[in-house]
N, C-alpha and C. Protein backbone atom coordinates (compact mmCIF):
# COMPACT_ATOMS: atom_id res chain seq x y z
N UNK A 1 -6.70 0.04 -33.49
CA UNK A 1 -6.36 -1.12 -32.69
C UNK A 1 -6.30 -2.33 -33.62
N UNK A 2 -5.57 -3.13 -33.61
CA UNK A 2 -5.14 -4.44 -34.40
C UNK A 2 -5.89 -5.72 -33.61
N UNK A 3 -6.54 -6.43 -34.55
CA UNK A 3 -7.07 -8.04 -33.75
C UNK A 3 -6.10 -8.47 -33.98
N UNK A 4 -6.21 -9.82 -32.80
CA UNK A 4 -4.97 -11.09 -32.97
C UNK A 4 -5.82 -11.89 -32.58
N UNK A 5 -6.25 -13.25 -32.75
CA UNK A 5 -7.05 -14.32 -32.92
C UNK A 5 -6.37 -15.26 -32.16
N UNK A 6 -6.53 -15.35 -30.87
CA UNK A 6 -5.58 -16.89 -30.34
C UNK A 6 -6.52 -18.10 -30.06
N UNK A 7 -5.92 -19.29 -29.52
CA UNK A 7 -6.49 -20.49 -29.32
C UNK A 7 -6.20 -20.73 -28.22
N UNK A 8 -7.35 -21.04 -27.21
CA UNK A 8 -6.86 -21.61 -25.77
C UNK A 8 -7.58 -22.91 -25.53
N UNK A 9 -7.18 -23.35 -24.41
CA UNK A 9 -7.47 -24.77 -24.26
C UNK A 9 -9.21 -24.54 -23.53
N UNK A 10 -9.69 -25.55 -23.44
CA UNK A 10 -11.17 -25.35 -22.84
C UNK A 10 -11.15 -24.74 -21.45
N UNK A 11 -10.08 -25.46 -20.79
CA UNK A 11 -9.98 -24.82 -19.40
C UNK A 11 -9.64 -23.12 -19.21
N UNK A 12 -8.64 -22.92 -19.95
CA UNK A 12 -8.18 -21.44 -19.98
C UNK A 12 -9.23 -20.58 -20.58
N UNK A 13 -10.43 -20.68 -21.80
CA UNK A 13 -10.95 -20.76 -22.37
C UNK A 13 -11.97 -20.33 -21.10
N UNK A 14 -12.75 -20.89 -20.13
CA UNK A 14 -13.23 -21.11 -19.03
C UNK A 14 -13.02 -20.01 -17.89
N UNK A 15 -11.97 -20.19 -17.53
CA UNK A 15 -11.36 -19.56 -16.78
C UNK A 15 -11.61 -17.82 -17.33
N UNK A 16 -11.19 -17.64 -18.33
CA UNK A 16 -11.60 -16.02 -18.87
C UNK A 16 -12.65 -15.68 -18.90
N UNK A 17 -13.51 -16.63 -19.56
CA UNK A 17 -14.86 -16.65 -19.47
C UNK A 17 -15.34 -16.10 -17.66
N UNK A 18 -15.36 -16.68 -17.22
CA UNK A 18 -15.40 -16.65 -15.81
C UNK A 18 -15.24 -15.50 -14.90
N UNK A 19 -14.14 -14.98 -15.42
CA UNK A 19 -13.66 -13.55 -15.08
C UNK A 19 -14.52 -12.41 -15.43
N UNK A 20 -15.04 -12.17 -16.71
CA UNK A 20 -15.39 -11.27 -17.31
C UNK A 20 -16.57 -10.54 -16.31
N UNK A 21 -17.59 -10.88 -15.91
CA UNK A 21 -18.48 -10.15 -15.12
C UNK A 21 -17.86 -10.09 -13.67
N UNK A 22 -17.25 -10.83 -13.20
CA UNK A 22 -17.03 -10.41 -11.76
C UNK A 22 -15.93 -9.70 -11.22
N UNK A 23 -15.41 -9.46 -12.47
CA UNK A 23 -14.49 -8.42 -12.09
C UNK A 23 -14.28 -7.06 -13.23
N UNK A 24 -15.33 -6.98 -13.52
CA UNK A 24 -16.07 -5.51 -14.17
C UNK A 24 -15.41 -5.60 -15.57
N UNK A 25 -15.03 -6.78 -16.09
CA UNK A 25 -14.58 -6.25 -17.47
C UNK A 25 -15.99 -6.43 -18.43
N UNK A 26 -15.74 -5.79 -19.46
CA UNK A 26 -17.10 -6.23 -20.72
C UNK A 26 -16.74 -7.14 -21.59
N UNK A 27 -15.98 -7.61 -21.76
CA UNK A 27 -15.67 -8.32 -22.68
C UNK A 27 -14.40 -9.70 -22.42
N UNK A 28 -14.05 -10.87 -23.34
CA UNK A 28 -13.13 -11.14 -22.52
C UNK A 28 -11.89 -10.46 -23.44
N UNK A 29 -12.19 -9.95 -24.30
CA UNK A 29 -10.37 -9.00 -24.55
C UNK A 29 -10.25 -8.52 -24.27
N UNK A 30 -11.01 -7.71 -23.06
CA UNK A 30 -11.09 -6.46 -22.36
C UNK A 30 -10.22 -7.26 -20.88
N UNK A 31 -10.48 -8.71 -20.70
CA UNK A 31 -9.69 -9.15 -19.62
C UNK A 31 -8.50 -9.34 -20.10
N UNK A 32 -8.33 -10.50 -21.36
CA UNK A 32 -7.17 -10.81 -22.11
C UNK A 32 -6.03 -9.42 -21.61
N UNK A 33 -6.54 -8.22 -22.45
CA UNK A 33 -5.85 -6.90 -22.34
C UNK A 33 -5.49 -6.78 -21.19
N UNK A 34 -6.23 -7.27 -20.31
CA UNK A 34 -5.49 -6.12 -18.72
C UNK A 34 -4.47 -7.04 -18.29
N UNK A 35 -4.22 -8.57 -18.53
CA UNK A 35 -3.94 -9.84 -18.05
C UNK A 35 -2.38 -9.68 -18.75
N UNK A 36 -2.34 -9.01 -20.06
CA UNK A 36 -1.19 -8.69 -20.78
C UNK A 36 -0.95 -7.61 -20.32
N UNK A 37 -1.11 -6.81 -20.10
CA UNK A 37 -0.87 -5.16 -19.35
C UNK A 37 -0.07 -5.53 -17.70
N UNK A 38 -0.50 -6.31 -17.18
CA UNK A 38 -0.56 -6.90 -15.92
C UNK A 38 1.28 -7.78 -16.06
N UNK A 39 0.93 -8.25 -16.87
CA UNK A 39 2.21 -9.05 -16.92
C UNK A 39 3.61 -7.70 -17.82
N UNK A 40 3.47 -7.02 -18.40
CA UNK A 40 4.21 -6.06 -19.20
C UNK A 40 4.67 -5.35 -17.56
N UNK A 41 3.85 -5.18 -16.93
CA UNK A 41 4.25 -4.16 -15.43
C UNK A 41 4.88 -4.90 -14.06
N UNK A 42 4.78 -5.75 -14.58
CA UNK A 42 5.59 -7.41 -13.68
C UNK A 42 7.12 -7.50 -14.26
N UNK A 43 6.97 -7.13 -15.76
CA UNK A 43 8.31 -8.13 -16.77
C UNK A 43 9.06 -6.64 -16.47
N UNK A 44 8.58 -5.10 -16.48
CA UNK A 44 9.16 -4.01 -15.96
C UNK A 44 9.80 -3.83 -14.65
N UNK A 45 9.00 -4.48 -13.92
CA UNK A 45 9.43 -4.23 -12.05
C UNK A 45 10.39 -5.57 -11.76
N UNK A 46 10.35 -6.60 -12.44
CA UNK A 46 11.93 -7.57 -12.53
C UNK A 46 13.20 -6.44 -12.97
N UNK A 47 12.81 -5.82 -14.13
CA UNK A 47 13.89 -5.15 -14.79
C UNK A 47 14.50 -4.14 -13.87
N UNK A 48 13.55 -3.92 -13.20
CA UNK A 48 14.29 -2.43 -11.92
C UNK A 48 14.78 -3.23 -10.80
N UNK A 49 13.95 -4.33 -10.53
CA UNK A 49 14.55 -5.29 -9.39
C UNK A 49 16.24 -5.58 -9.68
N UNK A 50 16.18 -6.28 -11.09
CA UNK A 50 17.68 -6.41 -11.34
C UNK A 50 18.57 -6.10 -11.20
N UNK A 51 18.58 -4.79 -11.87
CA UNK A 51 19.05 -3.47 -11.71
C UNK A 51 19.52 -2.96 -10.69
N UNK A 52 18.21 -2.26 -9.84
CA UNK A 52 18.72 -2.15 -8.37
C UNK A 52 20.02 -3.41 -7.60
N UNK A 53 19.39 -4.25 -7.96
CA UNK A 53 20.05 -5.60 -7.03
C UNK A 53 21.94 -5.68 -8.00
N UNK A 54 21.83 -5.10 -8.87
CA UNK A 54 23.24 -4.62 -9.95
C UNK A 54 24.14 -3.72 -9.78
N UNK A 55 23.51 -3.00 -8.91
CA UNK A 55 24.18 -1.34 -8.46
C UNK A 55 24.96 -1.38 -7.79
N UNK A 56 25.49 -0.69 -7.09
CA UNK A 56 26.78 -0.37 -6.37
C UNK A 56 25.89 0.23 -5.30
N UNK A 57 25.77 -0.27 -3.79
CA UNK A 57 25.53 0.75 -3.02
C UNK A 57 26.02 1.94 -2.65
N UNK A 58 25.36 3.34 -2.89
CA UNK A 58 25.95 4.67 -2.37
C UNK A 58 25.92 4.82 -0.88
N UNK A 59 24.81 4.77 0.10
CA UNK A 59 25.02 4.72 0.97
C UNK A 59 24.52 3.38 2.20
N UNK A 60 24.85 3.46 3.12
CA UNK A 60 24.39 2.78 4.30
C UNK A 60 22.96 2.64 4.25
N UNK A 61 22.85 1.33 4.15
CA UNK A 61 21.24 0.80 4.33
C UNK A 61 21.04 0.92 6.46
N UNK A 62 20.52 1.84 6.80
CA UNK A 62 20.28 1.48 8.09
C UNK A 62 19.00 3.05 8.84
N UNK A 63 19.06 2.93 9.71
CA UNK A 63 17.54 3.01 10.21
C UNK A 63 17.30 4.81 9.99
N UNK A 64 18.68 5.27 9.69
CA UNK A 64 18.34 6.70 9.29
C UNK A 64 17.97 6.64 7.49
N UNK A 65 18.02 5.82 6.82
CA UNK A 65 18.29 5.61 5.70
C UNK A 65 16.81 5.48 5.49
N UNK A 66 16.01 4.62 6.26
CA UNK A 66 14.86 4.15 6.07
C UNK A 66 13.80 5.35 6.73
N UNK A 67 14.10 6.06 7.27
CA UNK A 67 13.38 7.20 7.78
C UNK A 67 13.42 8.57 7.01
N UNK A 68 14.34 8.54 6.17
CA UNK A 68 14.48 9.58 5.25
C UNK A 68 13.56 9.15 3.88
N UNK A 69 13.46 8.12 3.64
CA UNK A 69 12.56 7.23 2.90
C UNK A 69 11.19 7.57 3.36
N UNK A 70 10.86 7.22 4.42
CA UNK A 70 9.56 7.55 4.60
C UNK A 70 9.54 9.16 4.70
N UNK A 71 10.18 9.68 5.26
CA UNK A 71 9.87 11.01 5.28
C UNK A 71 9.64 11.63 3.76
N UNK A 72 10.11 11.10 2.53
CA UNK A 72 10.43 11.43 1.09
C UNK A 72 8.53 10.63 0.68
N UNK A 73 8.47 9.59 1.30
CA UNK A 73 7.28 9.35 0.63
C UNK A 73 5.93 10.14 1.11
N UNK A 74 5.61 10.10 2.35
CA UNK A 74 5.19 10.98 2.85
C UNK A 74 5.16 12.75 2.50
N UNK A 75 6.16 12.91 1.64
CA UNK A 75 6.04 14.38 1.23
C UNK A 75 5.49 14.12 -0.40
N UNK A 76 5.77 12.92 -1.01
CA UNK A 76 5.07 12.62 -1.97
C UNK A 76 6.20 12.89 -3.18
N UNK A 77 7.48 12.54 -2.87
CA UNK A 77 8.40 12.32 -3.53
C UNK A 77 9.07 11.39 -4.52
């Protein structure tokens, strides 16, 4: 694993601080880390948002459409 050494302001600084026990991390690069992990799975789900929203619809968005959906998640598809 590689260190990287940053500088935050007192408040942000604070704020991490803050985090670290009440929400089970040990450390604060252990929050830093999830806070960057967190945002990497945000900057991913824009990219499919896009995407999707880029496509060409194949079929009819309508209420059989949405029931075949659930029926697909529900089977764990």
């Amino acid at each position: 694993m590689s260190t990287m050494n940053i500088s935050l302001p007192d408040a942000l600084k604070s704020f991490v601080d803050d985090q670290v026990s009440p929400r089970g991390y040990s450390t604060c690069s252990e929050c830093v880390r999830e806070l960057i992990r967190k945002d990497q799975d945000r900057q991913h789900l824009r990219g499919l948002l896009l995407a999707g929203a880029e496509s060409v619809p194949t079929a009819p968005v309508d209420g059989d459409y949405f029931e075949s959906l659930r029926a697909r998640a529900n089977r764990g598809i």
